[in-house]
Every structure is written in structure tokens, then in C-alpha cells.
PDB file of N, CA and C in Angstrom:
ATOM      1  N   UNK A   1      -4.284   5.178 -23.292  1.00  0.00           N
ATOM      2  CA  UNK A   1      -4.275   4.342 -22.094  1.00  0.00           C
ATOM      3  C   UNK A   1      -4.449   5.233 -20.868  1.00  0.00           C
ATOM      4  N   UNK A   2      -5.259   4.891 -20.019  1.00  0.00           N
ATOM      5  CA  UNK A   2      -5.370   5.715 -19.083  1.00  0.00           C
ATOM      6  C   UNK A   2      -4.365   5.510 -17.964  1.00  0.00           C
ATOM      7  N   UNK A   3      -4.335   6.402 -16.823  1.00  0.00           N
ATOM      8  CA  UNK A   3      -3.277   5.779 -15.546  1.00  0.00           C
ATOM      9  C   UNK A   3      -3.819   5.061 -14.932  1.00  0.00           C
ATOM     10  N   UNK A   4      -3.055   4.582 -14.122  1.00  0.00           N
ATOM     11  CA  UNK A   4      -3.742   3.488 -12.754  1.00  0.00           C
ATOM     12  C   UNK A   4      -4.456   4.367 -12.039  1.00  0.00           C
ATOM     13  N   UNK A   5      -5.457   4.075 -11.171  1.00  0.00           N
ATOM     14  CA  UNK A   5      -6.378   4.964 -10.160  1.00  0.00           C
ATOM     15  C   UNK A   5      -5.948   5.566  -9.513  1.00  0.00           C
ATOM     16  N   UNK A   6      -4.732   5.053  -8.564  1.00  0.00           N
ATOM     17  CA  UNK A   6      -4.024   5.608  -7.923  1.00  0.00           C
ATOM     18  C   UNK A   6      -2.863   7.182  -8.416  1.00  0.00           C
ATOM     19  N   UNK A   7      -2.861   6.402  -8.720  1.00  0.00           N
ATOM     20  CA  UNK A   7      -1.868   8.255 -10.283  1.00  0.00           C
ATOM     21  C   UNK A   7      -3.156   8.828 -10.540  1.00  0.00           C
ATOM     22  N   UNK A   8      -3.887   8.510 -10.816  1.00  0.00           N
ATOM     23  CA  UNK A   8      -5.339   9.539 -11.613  1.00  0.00           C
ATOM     24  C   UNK A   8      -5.455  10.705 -10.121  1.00  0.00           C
ATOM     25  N   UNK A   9      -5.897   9.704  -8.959  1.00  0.00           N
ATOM     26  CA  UNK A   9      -6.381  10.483  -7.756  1.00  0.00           C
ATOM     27  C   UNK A   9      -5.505  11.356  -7.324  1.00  0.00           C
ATOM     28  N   UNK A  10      -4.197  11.189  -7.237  1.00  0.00           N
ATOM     29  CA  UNK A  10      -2.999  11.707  -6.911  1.00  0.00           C
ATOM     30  C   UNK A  10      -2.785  13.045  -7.835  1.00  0.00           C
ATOM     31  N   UNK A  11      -3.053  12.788  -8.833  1.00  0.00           N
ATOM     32  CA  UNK A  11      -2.914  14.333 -10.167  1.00  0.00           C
ATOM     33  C   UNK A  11      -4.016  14.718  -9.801  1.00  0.00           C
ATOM     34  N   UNK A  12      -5.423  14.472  -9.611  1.00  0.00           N
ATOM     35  CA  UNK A  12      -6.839  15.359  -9.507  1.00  0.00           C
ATOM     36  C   UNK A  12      -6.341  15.977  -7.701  1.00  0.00           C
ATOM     37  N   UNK A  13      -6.112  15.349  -7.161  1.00  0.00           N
ATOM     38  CA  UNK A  13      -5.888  16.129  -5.619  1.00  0.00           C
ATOM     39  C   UNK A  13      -5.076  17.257  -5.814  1.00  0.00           C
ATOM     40  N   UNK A  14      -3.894  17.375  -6.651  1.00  0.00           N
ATOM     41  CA  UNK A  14      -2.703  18.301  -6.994  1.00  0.00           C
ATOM     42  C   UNK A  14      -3.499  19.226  -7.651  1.00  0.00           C
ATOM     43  N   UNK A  15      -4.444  18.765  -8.742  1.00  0.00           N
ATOM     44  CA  UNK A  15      -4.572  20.103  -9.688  1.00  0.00           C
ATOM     45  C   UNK A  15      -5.446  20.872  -8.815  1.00  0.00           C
ATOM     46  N   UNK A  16      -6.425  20.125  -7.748  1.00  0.00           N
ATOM     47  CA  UNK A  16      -7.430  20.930  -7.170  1.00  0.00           C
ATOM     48  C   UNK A  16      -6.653  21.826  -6.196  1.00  0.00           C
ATOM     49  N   UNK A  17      -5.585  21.763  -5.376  1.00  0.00           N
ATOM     50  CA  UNK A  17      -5.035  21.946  -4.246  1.00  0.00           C
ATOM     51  C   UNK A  17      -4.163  23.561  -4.975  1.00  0.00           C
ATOM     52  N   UNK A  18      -3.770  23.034  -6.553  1.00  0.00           N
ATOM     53  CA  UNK A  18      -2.814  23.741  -7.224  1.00  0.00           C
ATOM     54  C   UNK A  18      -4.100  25.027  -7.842  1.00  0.00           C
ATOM     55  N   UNK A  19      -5.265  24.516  -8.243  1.00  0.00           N
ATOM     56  CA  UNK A  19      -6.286  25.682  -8.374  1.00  0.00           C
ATOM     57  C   UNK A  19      -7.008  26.338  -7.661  1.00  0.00           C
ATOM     58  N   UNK A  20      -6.543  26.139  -6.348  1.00  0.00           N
ATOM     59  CA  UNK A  20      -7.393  26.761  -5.223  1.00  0.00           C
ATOM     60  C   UNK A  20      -6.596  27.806  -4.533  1.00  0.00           C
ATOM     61  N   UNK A  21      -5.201  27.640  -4.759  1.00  0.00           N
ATOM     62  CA  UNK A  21      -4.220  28.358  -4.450  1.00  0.00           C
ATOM     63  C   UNK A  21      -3.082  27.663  -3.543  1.00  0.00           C
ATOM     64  N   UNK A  22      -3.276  27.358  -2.072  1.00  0.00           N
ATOM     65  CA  UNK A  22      -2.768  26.476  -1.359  1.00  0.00           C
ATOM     66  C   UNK A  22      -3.627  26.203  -0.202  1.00  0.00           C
ATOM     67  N   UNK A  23      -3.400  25.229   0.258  1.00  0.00           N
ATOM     68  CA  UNK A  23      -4.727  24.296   1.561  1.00  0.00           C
ATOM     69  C   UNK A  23      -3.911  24.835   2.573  1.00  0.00           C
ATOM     70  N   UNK A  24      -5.103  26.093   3.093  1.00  0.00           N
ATOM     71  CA  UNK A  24      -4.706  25.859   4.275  1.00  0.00           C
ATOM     72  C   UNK A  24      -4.965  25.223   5.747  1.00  0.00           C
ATOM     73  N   UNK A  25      -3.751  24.696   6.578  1.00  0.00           N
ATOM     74  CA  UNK A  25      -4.069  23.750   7.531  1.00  0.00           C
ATOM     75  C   UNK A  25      -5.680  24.312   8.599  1.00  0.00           C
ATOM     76  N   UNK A  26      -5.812  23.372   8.887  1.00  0.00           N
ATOM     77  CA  UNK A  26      -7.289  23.688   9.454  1.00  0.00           C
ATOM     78  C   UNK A  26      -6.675  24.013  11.385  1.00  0.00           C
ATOM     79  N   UNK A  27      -7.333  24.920  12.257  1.00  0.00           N
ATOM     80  CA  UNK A  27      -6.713  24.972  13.173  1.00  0.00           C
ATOM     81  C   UNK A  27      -7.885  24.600  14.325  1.00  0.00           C
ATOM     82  N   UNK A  28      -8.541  23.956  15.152  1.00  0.00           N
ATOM     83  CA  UNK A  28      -9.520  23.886  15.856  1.00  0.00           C
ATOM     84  C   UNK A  28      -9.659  25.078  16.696  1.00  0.00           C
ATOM     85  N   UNK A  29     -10.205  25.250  17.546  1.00  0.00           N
ATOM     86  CA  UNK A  29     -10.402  26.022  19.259  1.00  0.00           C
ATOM     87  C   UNK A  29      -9.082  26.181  19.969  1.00  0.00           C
ATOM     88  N   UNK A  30      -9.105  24.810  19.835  1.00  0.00           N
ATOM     89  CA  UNK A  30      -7.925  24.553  21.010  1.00  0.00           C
ATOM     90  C   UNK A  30      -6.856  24.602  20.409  1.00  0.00           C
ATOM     91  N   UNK A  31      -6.247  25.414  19.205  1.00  0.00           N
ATOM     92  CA  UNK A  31      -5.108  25.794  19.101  1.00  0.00           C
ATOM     93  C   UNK A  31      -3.913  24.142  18.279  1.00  0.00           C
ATOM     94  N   UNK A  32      -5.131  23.316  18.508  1.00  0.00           N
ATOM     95  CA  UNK A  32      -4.449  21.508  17.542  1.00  0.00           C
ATOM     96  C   UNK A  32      -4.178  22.306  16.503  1.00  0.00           C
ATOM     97  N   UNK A  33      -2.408  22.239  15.634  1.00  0.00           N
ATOM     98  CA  UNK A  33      -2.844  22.222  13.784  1.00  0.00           C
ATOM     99  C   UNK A  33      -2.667  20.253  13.926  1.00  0.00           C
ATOM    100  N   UNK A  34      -4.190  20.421  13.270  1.00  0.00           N
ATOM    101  CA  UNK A  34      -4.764  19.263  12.663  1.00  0.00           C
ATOM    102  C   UNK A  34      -3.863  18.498  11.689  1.00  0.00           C
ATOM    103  N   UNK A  35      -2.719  19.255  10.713  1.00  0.00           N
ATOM    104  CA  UNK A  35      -2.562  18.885   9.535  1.00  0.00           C
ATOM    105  C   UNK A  35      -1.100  18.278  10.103  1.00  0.00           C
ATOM    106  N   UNK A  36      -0.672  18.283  11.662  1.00  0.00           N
ATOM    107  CA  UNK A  36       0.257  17.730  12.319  1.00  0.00           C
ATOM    108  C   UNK A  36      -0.035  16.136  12.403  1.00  0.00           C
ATOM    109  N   UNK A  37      -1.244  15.899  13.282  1.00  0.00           N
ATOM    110  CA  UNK A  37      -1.980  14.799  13.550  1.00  0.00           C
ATOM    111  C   UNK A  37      -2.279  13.487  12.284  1.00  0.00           C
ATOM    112  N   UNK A  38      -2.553  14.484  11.495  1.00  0.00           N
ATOM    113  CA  UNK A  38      -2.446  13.736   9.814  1.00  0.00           C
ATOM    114  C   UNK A  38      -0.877  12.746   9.445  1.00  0.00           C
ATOM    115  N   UNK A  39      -0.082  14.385   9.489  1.00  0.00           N
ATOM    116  CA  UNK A  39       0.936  13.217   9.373  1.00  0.00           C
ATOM    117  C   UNK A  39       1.516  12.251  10.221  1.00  0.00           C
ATOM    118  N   UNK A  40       1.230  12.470  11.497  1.00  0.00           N
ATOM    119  CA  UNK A  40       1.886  11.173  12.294  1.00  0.00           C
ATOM    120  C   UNK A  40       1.183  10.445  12.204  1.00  0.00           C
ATOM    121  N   UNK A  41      -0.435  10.523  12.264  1.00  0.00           N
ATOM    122  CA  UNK A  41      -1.453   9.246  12.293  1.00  0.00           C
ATOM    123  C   UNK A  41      -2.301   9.574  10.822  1.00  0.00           C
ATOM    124  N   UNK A  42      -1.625   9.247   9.671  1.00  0.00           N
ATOM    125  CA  UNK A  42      -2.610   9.208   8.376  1.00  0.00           C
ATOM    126  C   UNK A  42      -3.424   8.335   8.063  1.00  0.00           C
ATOM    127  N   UNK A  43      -4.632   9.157   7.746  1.00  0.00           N
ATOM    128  CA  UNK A  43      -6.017   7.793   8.367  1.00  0.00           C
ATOM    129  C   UNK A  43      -5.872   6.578   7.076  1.00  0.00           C
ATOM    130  N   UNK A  44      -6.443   5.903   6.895  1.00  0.00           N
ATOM    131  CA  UNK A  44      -6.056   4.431   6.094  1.00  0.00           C
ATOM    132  C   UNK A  44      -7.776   4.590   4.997  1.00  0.00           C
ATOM    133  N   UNK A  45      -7.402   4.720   4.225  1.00  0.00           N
ATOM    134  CA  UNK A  45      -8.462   4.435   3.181  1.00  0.00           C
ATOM    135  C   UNK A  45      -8.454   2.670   3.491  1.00  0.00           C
ATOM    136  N   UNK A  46      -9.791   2.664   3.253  1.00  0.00           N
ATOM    137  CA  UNK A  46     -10.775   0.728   3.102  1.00  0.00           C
ATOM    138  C   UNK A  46     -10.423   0.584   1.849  1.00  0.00           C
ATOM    139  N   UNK A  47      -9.955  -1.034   1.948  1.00  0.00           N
ATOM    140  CA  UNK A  47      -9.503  -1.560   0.879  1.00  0.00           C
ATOM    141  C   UNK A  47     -10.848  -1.870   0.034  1.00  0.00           C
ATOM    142  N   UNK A  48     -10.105  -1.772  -1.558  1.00  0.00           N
ATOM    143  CA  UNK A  48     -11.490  -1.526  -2.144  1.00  0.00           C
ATOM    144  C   UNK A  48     -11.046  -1.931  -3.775  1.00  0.00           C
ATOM    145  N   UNK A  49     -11.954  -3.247  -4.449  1.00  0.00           N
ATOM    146  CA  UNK A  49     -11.530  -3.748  -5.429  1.00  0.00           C
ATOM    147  C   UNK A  49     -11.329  -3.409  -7.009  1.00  0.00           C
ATOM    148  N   UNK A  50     -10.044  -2.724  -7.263  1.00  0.00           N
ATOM    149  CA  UNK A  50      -9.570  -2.298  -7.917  1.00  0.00           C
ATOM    150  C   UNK A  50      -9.181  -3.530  -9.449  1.00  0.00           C
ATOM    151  N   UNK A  51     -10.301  -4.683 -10.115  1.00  0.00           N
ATOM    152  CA  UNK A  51     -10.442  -5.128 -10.910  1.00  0.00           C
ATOM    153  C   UNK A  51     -12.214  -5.619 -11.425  1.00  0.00           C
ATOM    154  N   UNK A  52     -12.273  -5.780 -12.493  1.00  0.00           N
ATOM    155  CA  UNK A  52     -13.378  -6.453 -12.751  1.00  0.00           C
ATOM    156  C   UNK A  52     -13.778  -7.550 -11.710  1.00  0.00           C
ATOM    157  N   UNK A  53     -12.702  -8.349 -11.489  1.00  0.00           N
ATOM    158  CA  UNK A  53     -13.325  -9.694 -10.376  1.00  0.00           C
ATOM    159  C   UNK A  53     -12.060  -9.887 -10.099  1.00  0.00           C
ATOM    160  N   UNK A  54     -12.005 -10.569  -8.528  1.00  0.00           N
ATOM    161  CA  UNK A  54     -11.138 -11.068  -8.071  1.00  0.00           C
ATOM    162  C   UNK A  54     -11.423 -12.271  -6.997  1.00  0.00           C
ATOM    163  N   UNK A  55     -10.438 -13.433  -7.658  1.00  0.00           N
ATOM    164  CA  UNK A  55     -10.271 -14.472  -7.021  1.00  0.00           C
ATOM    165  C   UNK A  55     -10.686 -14.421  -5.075  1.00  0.00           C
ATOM    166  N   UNK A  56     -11.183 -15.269  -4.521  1.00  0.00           N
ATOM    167  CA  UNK A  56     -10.682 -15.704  -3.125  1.00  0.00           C
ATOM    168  C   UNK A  56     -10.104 -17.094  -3.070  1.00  0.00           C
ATOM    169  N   UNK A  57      -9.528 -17.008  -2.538  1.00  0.00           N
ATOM    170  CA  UNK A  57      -8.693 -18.255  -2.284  1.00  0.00           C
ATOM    171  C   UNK A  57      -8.001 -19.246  -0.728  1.00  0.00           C
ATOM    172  N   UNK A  58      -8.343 -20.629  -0.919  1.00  0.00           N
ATOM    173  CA  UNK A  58      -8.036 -20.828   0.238  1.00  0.00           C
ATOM    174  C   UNK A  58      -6.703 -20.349   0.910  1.00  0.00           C
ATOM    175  N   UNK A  59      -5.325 -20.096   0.044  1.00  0.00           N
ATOM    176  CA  UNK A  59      -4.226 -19.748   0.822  1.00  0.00           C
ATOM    177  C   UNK A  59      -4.091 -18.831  -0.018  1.00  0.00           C
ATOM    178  N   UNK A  60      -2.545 -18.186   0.458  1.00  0.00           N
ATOM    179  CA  UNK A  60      -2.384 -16.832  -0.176  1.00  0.00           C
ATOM    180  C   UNK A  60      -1.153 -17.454  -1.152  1.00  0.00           C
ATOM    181  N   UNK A  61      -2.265 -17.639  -2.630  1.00  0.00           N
ATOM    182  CA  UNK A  61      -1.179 -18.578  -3.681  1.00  0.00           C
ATOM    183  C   UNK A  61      -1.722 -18.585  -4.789  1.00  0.00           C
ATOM    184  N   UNK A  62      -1.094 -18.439  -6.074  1.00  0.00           N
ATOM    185  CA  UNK A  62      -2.070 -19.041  -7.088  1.00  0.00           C
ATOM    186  C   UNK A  62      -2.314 -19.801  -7.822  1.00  0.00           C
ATOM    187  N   UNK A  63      -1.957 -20.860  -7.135  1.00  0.00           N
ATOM    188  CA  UNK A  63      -2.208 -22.044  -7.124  1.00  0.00           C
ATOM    189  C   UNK A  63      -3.423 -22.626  -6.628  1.00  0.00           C
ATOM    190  N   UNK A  64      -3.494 -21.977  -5.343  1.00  0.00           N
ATOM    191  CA  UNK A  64      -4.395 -22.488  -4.303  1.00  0.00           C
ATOM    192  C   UNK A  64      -5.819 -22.672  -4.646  1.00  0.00           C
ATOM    193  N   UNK A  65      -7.039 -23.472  -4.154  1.00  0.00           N
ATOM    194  CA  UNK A  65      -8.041 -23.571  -4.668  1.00  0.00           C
ATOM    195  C   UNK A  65      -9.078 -22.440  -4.949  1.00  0.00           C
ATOM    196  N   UNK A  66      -9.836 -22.347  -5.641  1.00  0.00           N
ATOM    197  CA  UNK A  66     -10.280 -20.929  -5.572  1.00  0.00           C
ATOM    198  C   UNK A  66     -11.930 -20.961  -4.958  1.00  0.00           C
ATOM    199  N   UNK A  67     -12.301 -20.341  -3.525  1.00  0.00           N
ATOM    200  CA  UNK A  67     -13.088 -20.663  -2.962  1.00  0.00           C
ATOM    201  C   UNK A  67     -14.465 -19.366  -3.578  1.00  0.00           C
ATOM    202  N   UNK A  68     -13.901 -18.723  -3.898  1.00  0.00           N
ATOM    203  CA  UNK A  68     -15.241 -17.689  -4.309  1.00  0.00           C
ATOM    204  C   UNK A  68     -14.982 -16.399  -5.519  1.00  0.00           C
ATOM    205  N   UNK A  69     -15.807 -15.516  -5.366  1.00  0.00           N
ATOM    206  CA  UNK A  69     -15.194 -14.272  -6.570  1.00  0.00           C
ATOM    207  C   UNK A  69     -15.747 -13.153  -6.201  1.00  0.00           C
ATOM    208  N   UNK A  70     -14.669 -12.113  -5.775  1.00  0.00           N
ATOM    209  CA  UNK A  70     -15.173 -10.893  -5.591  1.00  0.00           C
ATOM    210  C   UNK A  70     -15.813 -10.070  -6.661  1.00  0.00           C
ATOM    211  N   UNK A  71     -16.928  -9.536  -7.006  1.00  0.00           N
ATOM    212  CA  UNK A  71     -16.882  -8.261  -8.155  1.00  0.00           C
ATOM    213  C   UNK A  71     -17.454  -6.589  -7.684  1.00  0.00           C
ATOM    214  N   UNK A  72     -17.209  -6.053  -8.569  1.00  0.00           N
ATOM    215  CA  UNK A  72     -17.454  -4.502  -7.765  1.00  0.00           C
ATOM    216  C   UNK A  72     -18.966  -4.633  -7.521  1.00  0.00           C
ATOM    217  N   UNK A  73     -19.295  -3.468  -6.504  1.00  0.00           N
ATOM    218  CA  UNK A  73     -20.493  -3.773  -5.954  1.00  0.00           C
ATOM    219  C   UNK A  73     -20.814  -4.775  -4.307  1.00  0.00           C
ATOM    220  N   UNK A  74     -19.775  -5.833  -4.517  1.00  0.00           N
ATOM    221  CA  UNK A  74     -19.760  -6.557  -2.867  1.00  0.00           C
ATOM    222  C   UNK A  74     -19.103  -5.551  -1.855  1.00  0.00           C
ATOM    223  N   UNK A  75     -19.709  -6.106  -0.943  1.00  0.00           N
ATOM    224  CA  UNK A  75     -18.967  -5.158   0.376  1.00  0.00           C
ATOM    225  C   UNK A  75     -17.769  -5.838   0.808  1.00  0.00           C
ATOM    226  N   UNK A  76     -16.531  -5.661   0.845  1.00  0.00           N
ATOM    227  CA  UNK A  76     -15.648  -6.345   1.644  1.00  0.00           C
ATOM    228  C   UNK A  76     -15.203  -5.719   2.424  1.00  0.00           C
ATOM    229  N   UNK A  77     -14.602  -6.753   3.162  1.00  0.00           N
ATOM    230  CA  UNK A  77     -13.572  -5.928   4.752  1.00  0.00           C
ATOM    231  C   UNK A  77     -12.534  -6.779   4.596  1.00  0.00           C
ATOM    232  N   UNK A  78     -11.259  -6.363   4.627  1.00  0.00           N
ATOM    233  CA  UNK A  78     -10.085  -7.044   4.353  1.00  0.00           C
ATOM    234  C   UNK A  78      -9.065  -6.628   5.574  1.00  0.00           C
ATOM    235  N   UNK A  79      -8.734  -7.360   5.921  1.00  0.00           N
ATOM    236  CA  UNK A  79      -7.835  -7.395   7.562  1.00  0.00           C
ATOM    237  C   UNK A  79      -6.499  -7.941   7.857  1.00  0.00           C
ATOM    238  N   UNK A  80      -5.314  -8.368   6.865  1.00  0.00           N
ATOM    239  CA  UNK A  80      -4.376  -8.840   7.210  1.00  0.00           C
ATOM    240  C   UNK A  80      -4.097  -9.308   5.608  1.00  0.00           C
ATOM    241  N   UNK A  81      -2.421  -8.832   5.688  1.00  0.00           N
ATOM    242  CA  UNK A  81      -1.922  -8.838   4.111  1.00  0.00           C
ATOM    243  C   UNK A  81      -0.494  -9.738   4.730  1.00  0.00           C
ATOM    244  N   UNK A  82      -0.498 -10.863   3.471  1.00  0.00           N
ATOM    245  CA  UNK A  82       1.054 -11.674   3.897  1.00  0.00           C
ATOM    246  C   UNK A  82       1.114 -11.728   2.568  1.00  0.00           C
ATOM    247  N   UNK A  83       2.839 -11.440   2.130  1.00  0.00           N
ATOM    248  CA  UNK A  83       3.721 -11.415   0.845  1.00  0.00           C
ATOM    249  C   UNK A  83       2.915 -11.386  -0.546  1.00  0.00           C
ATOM    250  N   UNK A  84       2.502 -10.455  -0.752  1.00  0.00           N
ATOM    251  CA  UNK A  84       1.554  -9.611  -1.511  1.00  0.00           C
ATOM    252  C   UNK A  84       0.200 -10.513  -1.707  1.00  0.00           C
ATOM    253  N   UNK A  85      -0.626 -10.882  -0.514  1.00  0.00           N
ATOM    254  CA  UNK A  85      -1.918 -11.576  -0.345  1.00  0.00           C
ATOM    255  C   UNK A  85      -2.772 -10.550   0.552  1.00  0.00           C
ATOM    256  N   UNK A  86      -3.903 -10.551   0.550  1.00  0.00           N
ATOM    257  CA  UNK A  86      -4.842  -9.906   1.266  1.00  0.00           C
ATOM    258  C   UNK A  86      -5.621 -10.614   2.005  1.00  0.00           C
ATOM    259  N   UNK A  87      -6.360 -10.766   3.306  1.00  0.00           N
ATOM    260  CA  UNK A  87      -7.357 -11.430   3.676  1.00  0.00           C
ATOM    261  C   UNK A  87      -8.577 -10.751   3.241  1.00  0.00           C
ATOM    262  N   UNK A  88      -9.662 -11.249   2.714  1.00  0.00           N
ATOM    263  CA  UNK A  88     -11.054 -10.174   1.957  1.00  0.00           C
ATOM    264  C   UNK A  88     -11.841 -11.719   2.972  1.00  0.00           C
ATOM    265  N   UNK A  89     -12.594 -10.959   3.404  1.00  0.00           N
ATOM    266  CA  UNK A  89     -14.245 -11.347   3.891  1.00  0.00           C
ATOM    267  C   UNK A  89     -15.602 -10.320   3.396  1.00  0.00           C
ATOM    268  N   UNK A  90     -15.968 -11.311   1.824  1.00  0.00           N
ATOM    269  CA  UNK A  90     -16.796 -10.752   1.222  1.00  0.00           C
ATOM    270  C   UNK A  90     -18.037 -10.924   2.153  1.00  0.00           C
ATOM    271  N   UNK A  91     -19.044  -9.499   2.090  1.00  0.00           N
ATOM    272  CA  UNK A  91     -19.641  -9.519   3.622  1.00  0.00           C
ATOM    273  C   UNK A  91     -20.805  -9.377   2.466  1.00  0.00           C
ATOM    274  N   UNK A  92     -21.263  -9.950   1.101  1.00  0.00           N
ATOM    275  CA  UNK A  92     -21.935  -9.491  -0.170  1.00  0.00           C
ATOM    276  C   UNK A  92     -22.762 -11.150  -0.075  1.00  0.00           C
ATOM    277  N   UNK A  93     -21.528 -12.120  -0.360  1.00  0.00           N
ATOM    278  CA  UNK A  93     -21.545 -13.246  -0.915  1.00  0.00           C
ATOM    279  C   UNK A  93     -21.694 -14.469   1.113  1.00  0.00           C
ATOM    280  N   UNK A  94     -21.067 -13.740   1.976  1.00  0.00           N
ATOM    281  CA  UNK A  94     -20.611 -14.443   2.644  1.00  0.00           C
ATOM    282  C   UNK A  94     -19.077 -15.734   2.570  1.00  0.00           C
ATOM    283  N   UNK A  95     -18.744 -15.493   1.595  1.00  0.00           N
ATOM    284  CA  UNK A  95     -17.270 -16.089   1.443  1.00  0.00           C
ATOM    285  C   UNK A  95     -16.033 -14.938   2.161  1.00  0.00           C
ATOM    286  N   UNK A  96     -15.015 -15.826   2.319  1.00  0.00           N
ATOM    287  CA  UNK A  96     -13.739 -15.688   2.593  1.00  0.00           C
ATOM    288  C   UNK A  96     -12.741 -16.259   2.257  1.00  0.00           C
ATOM    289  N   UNK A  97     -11.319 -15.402   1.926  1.00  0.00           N
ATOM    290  CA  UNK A  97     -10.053 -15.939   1.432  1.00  0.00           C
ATOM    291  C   UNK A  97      -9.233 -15.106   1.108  1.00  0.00           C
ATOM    292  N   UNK A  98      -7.835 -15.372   0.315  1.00  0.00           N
ATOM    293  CA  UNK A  98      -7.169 -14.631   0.008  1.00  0.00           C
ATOM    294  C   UNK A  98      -6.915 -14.113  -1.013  1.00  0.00           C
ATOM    295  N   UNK A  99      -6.526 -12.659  -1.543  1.00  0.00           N
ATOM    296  CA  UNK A  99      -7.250 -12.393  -2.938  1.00  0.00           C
ATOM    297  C   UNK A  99      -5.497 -11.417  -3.202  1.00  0.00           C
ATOM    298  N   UNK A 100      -5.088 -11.149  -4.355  1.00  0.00           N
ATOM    299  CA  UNK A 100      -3.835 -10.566  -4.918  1.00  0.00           C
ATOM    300  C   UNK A 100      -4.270  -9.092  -4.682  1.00  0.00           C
ATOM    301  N   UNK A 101      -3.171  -8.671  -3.867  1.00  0.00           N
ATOM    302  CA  UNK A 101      -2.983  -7.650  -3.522  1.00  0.00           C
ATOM    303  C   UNK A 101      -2.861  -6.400  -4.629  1.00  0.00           C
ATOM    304  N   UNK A 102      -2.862  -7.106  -5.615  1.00  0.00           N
ATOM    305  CA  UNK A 102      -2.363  -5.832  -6.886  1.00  0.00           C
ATOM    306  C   UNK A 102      -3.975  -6.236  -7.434  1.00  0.00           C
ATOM    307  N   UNK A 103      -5.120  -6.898  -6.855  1.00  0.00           N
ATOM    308  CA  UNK A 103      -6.865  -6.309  -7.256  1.00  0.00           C
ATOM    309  C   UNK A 103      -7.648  -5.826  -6.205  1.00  0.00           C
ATOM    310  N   UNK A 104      -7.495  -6.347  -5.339  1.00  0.00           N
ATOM    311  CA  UNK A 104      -7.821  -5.395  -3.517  1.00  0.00           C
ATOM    312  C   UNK A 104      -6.631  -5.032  -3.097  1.00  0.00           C
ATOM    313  N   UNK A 105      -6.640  -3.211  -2.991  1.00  0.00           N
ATOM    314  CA  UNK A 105      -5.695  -2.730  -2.039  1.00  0.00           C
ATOM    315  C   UNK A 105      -6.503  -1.668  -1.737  1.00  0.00           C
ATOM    316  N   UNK A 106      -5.664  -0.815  -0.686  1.00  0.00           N
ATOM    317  CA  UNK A 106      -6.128   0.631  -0.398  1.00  0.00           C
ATOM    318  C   UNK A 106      -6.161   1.882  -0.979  1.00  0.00           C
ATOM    319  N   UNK A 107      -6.827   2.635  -1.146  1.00  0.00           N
ATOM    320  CA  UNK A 107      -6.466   3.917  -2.211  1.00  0.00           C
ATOM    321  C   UNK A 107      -5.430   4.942  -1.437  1.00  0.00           C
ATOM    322  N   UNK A 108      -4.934   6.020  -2.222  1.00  0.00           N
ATOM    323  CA  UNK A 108      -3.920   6.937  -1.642  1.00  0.00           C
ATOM    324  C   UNK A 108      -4.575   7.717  -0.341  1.00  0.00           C
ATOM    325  N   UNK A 109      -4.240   8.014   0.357  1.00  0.00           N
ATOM    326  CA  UNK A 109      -4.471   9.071   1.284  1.00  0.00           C
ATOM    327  C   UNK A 109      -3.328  10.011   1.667  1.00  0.00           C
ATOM    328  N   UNK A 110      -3.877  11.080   1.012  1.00  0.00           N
ATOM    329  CA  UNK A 110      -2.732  12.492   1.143  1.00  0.00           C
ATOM    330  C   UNK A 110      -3.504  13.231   2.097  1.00  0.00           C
ATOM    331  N   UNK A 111      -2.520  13.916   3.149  1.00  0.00           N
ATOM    332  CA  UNK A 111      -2.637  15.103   3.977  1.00  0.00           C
ATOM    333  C   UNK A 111      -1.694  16.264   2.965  1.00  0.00           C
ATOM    334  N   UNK A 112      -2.980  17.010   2.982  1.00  0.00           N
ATOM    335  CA  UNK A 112      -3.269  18.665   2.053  1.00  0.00           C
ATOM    336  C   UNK A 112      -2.686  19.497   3.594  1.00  0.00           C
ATOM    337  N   UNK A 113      -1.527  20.012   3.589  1.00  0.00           N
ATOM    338  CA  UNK A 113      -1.150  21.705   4.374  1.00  0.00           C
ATOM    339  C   UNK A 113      -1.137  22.618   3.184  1.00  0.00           C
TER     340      UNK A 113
END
């Protein structure tokens, strides 16, 4: 069984970081360490669909009617998450709705010092 994507990316960042020796922070001109800026403002990976297909839906339910179907390959932009729901505006299909947060989410983003 393999891991979830998220654990996979998380061990390949470590082993690379762990075979390179250690990352060091990047320093500009002007004396910024960069790898400060990271952690107070860590940039946001695009949400990005982490199943074969996923539902859209008129509310955030699953129950709710099901207005379209994401699959890999569409472009989405997803903008607002309520009690584990996502908003996805498939920009592929032209549909919109709400899709389970555990098949569109964001990937990890680690700051390497």
C-alpha cells in the first residue's frame, strides 16, 4: 500500500534535504534571511484534486444534489472551505460547487533552513 501524497512528498523533501547535507537559508543583497519570511508568511500550495473524480455539489453535503464532476486534468480554482467542504470552480467544464475536502485540498508546503 502506498502512503497518502502528502506523507510521500513530506519523506522525498527530507531525504533530499537529508542527502544534500543541510539547506542553507538563502540571504538576498539586502541582508533579508528569506527563510524568516517563509515562516511567518508560508506561501499556500493551489488546491489540487487528489482522487480519480470528485463530486460538485450544490451545498456543502452529501446529500446535496450533484451538479457536475471534477477529474484530473480540469483546471480548478477553489476559494472558500466550510466544515470540511471546498468551493471548486471547475474553469475545464465551466461548473461550480462544493466538493469533500478529503478529494480537493492543498499539498504540503515546507520551508527548508
Amino acid at each position: 500500500m502506498l502512503p497518502p501524497p502528502r506523507v510521500a512528498a513530506a519523506a522525498m523533501a527530507l531525504a533530499i534535504v537529508n542527502a544534500a547535507g543541510t539547506a542553507a537559508a538563502a540571504t538576498p543583497a539586502d541582508g533579508v534571511d528569506v527563510s524568516d519570511e517563509c515562516h511567518k508568511h508560508p506561501p499556500k500550495a493551489p488546491y489540487e484534486l487528489h482522487a480519480r473524480s470528485a463530486n460538485l455539489r450544490s451545498l456543502p453535503s452529501p446529500s446535496a444534489p450533484v451538479l457536475g464532476v471534477v477529474y484530473p486534468g480540469h483546471r480548478i480554482k477553489a476559494t472558500g472551505e466550510r466544515h470540511g467542504w471546498v468551493w471548486v470552480e471547475d474553469k475545464t467544464s465551466g461548473v461550480s460547487g462544493w466538493a469533500s475536502i478529503r478529494l480537493i485540498y492543498r499539498d504540503v508546503v515546507m520551508c527548508l533552513d
